[in-house]
Protein backbone atom coordinates (compact mmCIF):
# COMPACT_ATOMS: atom_id res chain seq x y z
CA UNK A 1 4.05 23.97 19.77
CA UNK A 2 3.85 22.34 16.48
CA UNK A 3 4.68 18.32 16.87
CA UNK A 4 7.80 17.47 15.33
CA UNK A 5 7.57 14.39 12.71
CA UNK A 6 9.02 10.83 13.71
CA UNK A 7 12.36 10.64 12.81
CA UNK A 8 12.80 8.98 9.60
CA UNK A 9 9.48 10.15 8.19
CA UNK A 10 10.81 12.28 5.36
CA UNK A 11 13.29 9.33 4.21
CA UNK A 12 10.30 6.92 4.59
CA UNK A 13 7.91 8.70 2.27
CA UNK A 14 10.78 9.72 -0.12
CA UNK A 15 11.71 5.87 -0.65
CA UNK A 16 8.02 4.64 -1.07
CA UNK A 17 7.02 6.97 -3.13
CA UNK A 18 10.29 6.04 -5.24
CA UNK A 19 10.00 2.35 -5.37
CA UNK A 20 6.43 2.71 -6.42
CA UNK A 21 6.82 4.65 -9.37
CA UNK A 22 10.06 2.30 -10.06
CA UNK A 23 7.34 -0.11 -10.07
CA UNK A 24 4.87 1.40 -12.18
CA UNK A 25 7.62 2.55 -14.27
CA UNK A 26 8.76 -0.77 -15.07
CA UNK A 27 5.02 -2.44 -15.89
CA UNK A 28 4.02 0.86 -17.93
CA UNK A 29 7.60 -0.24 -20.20
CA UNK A 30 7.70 -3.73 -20.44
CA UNK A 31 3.70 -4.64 -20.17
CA UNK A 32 3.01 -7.77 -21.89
CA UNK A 33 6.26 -9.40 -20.96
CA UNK A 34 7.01 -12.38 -18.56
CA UNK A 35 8.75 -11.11 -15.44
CA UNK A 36 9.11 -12.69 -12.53
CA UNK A 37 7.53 -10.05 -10.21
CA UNK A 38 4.75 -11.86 -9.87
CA UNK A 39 6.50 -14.59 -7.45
CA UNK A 40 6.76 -11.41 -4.99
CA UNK A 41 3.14 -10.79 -4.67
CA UNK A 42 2.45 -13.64 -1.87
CA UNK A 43 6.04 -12.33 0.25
CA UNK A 44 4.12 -8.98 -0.17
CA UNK A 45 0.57 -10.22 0.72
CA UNK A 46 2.13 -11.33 4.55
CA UNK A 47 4.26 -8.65 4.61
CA UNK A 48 1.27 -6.50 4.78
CA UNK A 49 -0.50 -8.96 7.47
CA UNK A 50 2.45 -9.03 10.02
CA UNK A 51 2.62 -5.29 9.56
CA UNK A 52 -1.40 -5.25 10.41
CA UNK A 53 -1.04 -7.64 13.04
CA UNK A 54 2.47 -7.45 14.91
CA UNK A 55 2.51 -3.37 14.20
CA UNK A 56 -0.41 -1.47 13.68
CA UNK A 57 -2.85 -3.04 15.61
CA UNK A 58 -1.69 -3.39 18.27
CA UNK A 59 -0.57 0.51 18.77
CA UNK A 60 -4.15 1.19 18.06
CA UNK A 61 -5.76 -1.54 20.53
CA UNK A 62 -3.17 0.52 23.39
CA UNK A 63 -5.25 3.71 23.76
CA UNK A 64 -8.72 2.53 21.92
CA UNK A 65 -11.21 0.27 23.21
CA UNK A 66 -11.12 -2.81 20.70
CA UNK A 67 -14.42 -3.13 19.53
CA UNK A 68 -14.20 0.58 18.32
CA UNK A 69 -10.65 -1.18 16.48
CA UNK A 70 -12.53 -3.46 15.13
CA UNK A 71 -15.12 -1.51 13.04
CA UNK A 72 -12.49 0.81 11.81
CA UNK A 73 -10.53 -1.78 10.72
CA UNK A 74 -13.28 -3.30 8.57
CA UNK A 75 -13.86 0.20 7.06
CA UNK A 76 -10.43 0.24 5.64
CA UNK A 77 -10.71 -2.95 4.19
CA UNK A 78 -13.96 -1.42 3.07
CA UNK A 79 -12.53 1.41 1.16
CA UNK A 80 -9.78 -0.37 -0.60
CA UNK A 81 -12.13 -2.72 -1.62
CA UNK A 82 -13.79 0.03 -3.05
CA UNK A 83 -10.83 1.34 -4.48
CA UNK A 84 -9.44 -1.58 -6.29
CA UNK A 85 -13.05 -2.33 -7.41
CA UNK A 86 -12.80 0.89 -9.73
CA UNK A 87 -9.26 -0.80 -10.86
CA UNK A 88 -10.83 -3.83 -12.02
CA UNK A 89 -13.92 -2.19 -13.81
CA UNK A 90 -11.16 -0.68 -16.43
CA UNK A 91 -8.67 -3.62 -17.16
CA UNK A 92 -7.19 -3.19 -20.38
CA UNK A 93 -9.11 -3.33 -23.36
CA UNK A 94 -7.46 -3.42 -26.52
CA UNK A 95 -10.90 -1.99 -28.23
CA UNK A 96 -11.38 1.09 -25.86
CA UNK A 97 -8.35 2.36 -24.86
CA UNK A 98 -8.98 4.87 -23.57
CA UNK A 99 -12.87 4.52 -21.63
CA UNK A 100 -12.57 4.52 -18.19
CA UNK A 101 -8.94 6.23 -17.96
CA UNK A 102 -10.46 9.45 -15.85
CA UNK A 103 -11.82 6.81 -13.14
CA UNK A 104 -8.57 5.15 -13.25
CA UNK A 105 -6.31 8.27 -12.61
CA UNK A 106 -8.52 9.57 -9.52
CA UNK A 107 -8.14 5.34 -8.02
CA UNK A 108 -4.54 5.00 -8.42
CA UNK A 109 -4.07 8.50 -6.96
CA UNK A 110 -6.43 8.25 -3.86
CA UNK A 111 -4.84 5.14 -3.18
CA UNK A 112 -1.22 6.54 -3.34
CA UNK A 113 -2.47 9.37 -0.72
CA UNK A 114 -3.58 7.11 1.24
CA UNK A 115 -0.58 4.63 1.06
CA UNK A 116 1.68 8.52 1.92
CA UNK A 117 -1.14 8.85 4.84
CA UNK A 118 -0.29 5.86 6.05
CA UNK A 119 3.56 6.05 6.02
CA UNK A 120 3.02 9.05 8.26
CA UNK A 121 1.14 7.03 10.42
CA UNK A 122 2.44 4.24 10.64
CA UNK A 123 6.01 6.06 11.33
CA UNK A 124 5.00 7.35 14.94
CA UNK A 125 5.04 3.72 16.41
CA UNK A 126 7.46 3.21 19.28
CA UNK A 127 10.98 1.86 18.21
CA UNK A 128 12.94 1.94 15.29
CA UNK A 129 12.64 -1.65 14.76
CA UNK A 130 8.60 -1.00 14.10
CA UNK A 131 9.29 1.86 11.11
CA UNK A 132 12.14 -0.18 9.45
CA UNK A 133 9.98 -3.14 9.54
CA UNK A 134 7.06 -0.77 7.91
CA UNK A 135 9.47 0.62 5.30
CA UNK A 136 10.36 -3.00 4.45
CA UNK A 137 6.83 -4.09 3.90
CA UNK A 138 5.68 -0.79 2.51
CA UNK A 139 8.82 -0.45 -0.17
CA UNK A 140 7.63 -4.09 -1.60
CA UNK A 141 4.05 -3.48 -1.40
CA UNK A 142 4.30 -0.05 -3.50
CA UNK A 143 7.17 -1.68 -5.88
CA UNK A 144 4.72 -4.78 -6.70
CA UNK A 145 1.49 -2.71 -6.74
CA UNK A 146 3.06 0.00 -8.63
CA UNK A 147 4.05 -2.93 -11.83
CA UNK A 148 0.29 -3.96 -11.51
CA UNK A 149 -0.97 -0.63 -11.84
CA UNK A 150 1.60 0.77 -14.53
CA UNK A 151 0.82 -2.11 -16.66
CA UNK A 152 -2.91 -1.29 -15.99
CA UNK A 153 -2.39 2.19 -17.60
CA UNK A 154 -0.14 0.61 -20.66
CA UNK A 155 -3.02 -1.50 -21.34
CA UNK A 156 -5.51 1.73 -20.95
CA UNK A 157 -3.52 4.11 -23.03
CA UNK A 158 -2.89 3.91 -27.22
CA UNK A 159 1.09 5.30 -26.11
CA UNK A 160 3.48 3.89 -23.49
CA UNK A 161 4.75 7.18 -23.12
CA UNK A 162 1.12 8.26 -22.44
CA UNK A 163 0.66 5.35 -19.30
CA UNK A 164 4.52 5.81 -17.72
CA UNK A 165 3.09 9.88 -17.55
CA UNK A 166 0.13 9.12 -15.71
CA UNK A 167 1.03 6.19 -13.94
CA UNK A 168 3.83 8.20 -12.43
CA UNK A 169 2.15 11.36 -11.52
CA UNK A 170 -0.24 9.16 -9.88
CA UNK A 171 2.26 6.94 -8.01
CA UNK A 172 3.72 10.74 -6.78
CA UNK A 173 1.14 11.68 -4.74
CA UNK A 174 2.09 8.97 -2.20
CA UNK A 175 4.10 12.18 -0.95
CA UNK A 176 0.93 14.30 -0.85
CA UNK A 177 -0.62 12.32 1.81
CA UNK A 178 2.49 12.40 3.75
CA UNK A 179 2.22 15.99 3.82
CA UNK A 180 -1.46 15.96 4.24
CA UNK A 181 -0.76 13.74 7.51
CA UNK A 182 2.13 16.35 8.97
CA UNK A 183 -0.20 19.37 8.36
CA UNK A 184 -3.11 17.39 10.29
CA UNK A 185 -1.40 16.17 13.34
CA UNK A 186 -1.23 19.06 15.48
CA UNK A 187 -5.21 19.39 14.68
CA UNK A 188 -6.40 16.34 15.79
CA UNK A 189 -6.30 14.82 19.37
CA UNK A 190 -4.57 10.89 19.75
CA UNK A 191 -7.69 8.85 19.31
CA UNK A 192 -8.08 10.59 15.91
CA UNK A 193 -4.51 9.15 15.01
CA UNK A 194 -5.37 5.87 16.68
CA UNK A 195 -8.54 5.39 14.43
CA UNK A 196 -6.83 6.27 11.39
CA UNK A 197 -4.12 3.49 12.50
CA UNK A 198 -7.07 0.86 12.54
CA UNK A 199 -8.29 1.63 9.22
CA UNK A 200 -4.70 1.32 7.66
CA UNK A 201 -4.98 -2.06 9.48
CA UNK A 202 -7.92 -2.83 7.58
CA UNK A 203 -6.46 -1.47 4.15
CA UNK A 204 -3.43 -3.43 4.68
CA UNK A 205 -5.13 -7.19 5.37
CA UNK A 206 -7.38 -6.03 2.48
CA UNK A 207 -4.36 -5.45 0.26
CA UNK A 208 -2.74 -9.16 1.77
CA UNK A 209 -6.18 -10.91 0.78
CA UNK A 210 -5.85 -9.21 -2.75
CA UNK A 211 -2.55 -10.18 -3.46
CA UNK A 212 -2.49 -13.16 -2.20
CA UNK A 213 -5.67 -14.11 -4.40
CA UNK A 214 -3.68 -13.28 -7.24
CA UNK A 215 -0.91 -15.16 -6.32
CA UNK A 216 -2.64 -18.60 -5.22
CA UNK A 217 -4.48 -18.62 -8.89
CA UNK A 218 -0.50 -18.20 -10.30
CA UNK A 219 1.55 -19.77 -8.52
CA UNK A 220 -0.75 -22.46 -6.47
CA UNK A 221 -1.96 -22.68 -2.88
CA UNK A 222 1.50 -24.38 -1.67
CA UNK A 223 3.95 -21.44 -3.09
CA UNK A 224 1.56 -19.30 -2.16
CA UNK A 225 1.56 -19.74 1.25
CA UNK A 226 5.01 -20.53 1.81
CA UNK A 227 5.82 -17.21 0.62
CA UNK A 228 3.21 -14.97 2.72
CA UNK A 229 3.85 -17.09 6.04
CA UNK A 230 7.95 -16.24 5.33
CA UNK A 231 6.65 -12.44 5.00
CA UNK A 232 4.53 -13.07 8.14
CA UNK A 233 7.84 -14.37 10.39
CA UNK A 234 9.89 -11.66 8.92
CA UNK A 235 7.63 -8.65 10.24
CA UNK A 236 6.88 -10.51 13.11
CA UNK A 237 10.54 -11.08 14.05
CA UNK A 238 11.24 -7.16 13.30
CA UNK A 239 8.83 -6.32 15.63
CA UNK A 240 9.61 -8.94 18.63
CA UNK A 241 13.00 -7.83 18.82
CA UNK A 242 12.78 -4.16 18.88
């Protein structure tokens, strides 16, 4: 019998996938212009740890000897790193436009699959406590990554309507990897779904030590912190009471 997906699942994917083209809708539009979305980028970053640390991990650590945790865990941060290494080889260049725009496309859209893989994931932990608390840190994680990225592709393009195209299409196949995860789950025994669980661990704490980067050169070391530990407790308060 085919396994039926966690409840929730659909309306999980449906609202990431939104907020992250809301996000890359808005940087594609008003690139160049002071908004305060940056301040969210350090909430985000801890966000993303407590959901590593207080969620993920340990569902994966349950079934799954931890040394075996461990390595797949540092081959997600691996592959991000990878990942958001192509993003930062084409930063906007008012000269050349449009070099490096194929390279960009196939980065922003592998990471949006696997940001919809993950979802689906992520959404078969125990509780409903555990998948709000993923929504929550998912939702800001593809709303703030989605401005970065849109505003990426405005800088990229020659025409805004050009970048909020791509940067949406792109942003849309969060839902593909979703899909790609519901097809795949009745093929796969549990320690295959445990294993991908650690390397969305390791994506996520790479994604944290990203953002927060950003944010401490910003905003400062003190702000910076503040902010991620307050994402930290929230997640980790989600998860404790469920």
């Amino acid at each position: 019998m085919p396994t039926t997906p966690p409840n929730g699942l659909y309306l999980t994917l449906i609202v990431s996938t939104l907020l992250g083209m809301t996000g890359a809708g808005l940087g594609a539009l008003l690139f160049g212009r002071a908004l305060p979305v940056r301040h969210m980028l350090p909430f985000g970053s801890g966000l993303l740890v407590g959901m590593a640390m207080f969620l993920v991990l340990p569902e994966a650590m349950a079934d799954s000897p931890a040394g075996v945790v461990a390595l797949l865990c540092a081959l997600g941060w691996l592959l991000f790193y990878v990942v958001e290494s192509v993003l930062h080889r084409v930063q906007p260049d008012p000269h050349m436009r449009m070099v490096g725009l194929a390279p960009l496309i196939v980065a922003v859209s592998l990471h949006s699959i696997l940001d919809g893989w993950n979802i689906a994931v992520a959404a078969a932990l125990p509780g409903r406590g555990h998948v709000l608390a993923f929504l929550l840190g998912m939702g800001v994680h593809k709303l703030t990554g989605g401005f970065a990225v849109g505003a990426i592709f405005r800088g990229a393009t020659p025409r805004r309507d050009w970048a909020l195209a791509w940067v949406l299409a792109c942003e849309a196949t969060t839902l593909l990897g979703g899909g790609l995860n519901i097809l795949a789950r009745d093929h796969f025994p549990l320690s295959w779904t445990l294993w991908l669980l650690a390397l969305t661990a390791g994506s996520f704490l790479y994604l944290a030590w990203h953002s927060f980067g950003t944010a401490w050169k910003k905003n400062g070391i003190r702000s910076a912190s503040l902010s991620a530990l307050a994402g930290v407790a929230l997640i980790a308060v989600l998860a404790l009471a469920n």
